[in-house]
Protein backbone atom coordinates (compact mmCIF):
# COMPACT_ATOMS: atom_id res chain seq x y z
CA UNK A 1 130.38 -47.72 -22.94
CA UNK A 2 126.84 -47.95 -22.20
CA UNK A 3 126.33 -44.06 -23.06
CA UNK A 4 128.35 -45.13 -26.58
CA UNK A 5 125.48 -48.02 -27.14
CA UNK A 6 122.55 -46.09 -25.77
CA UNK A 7 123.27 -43.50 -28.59
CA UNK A 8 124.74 -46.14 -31.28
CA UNK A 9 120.77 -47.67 -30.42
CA UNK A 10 118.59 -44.86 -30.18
CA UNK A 11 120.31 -41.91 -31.69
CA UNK A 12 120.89 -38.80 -29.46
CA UNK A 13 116.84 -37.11 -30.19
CA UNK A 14 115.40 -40.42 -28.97
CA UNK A 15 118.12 -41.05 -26.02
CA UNK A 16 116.91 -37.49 -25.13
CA UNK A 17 113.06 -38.04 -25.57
CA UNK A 18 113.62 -40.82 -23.54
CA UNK A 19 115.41 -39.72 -20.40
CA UNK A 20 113.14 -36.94 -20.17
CA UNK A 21 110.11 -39.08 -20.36
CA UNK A 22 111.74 -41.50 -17.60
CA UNK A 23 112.51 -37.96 -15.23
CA UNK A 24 108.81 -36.73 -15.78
CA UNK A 25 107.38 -40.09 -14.46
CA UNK A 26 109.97 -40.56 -11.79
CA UNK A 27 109.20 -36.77 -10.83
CA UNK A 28 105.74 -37.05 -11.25
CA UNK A 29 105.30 -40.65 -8.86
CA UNK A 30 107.59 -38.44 -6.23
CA UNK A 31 104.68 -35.86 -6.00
CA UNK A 32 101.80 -38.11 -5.90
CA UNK A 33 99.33 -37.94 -2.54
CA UNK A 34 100.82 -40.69 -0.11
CA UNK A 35 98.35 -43.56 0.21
CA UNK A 36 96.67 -42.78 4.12
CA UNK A 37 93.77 -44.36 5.79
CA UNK A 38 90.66 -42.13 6.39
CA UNK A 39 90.51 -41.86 10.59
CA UNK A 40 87.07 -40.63 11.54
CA UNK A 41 87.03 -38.67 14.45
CA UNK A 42 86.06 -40.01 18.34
CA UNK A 43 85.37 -36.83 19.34
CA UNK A 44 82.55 -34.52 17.38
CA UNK A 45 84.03 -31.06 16.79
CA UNK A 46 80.80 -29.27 17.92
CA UNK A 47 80.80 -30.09 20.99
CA UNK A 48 81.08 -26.42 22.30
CA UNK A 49 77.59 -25.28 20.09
CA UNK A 50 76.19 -22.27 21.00
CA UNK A 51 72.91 -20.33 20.28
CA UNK A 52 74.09 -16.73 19.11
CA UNK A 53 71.56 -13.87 17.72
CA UNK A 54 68.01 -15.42 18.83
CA UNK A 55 65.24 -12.89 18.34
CA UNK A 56 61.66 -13.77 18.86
CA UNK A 57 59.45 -11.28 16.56
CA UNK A 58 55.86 -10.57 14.94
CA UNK A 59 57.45 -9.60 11.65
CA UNK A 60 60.30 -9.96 9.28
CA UNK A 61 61.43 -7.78 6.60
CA UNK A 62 61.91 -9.10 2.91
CA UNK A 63 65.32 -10.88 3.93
CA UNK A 64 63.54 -12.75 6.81
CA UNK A 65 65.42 -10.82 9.50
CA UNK A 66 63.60 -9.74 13.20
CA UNK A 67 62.41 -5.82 12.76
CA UNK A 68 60.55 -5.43 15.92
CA UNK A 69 62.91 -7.04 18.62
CA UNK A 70 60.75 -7.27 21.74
CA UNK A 71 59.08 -10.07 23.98
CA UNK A 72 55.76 -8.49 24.03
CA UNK A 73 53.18 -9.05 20.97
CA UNK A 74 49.06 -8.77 20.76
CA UNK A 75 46.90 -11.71 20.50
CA UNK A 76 45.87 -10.59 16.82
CA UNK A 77 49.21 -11.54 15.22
CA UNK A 78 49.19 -14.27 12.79
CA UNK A 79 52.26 -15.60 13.63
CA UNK A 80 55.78 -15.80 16.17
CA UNK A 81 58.59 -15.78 14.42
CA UNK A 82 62.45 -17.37 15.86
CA UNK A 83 65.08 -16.62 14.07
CA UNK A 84 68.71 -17.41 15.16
CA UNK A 85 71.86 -18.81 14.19
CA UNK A 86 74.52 -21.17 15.82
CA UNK A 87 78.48 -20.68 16.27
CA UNK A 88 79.30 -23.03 14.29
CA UNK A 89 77.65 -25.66 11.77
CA UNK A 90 76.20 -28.94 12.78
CA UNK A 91 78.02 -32.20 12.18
CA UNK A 92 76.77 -34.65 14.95
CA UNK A 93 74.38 -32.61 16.96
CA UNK A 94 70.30 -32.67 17.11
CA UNK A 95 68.97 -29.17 17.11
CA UNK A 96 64.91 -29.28 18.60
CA UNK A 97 63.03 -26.08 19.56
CA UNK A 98 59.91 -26.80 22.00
CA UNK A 99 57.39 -23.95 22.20
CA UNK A 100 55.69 -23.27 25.46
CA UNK A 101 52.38 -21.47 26.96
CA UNK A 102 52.06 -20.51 30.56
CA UNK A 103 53.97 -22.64 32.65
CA UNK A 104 52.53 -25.87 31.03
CA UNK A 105 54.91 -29.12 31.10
CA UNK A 106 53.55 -29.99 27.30
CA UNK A 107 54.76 -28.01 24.22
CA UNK A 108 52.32 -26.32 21.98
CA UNK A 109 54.55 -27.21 18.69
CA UNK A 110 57.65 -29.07 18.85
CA UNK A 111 60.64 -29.18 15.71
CA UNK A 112 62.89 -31.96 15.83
CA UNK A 113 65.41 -32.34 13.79
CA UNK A 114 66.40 -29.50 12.23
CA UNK A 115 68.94 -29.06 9.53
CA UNK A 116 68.48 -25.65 7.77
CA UNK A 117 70.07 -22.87 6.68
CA UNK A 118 71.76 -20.46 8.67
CA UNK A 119 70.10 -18.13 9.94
CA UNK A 120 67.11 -20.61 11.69
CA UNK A 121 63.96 -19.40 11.20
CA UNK A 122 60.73 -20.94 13.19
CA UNK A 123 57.08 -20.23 12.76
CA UNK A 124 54.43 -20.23 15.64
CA UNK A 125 51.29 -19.76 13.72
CA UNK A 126 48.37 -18.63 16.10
CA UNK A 127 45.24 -20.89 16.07
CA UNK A 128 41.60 -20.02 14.35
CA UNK A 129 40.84 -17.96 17.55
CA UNK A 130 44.04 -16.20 17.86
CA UNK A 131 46.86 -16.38 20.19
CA UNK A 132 45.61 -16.97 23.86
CA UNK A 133 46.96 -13.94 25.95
CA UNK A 134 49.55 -15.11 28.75
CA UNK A 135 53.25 -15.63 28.93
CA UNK A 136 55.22 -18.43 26.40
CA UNK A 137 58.72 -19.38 26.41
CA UNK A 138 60.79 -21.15 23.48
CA UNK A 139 63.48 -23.31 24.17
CA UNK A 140 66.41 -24.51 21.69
CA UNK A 141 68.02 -27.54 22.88
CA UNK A 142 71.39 -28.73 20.96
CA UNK A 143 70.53 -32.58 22.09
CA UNK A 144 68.95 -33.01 25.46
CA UNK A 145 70.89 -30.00 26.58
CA UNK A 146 68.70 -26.65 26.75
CA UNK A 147 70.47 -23.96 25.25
CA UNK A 148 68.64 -20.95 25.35
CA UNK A 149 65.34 -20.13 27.03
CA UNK A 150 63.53 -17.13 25.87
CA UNK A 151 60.28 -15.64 27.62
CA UNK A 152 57.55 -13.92 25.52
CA UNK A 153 54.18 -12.34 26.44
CA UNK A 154 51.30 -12.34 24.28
CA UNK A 155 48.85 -9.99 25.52
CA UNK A 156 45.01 -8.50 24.49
């Protein structure tokens, strides 16, 4: 009876217009995204950071990659270059490189915070005079934790 006075009412092109209308929306609600509450995290997924492929160098090629891969260099270069890259990116970490002479307690140059591309790449530039001959270190710390200590010598 109610089939008889649906199609009495809307004639059979607009019964079927309509039923199909009411099954898209009832089949489109049924694939919506369920309503959830964004959790953040306790724990920061980077906890196990590590310092892969560190090279200290005098010179890059074009792409900025390492092409002498050694630990000693002469006073007369213009610059030490770092370049190395992580395991993973950065979410909730603090990434700081200290740069060292002799066995001194202060850094010559210190770079906090860094957020850069992948590969890192760091710059020691030597002073006016040149580099001082004598044995350096870098360090990379992923937040107060030292990650990777590399020994360098500059010599005459």
């Amino acid at each position: 009876m109610l089939l008889n006075f649906s199609t009495n009412w809307f004639g059979r092109t607009k019964l079927a217009l309509f039923t199909g209308c009411l099954l898209l929306i009832m089949g489109c609600y049924g694939c919506a995204e369920p309503e959830t509450e964004k959790v953040i995290p306790d724990a920061c997924p980077d906890l196990g950071l590590l310092v892969t492929q560190a090279d200290v160098t005098d010179m890059l090629d074009p792409y900025g990659r390492p092409i002498d891969r050694g630990n000693v260099f002469s006073s007369s270069a213009e610059s030490i270059f770092l370049v190395f890259s992580l395991s993973d990116d950065m979410c909730c970490k603090t990434l700081n490189v200290r740069w060292f002479r002799d066995s001194e307690a202060d850094p010559i140059q210190i770079e906090d915070n860094l957020h850069s591309q992948f590969p890192i790449k760091l710059i020691l530039y030597a002073p006016e005079e040149g580099f001082v001959p004598g044995e350096y270190h870098v360090i990379i710390y992923v937040d107060l934790w030292e990650r990777l200590n590399m020994p360098f010598v500059i010599g005459e």
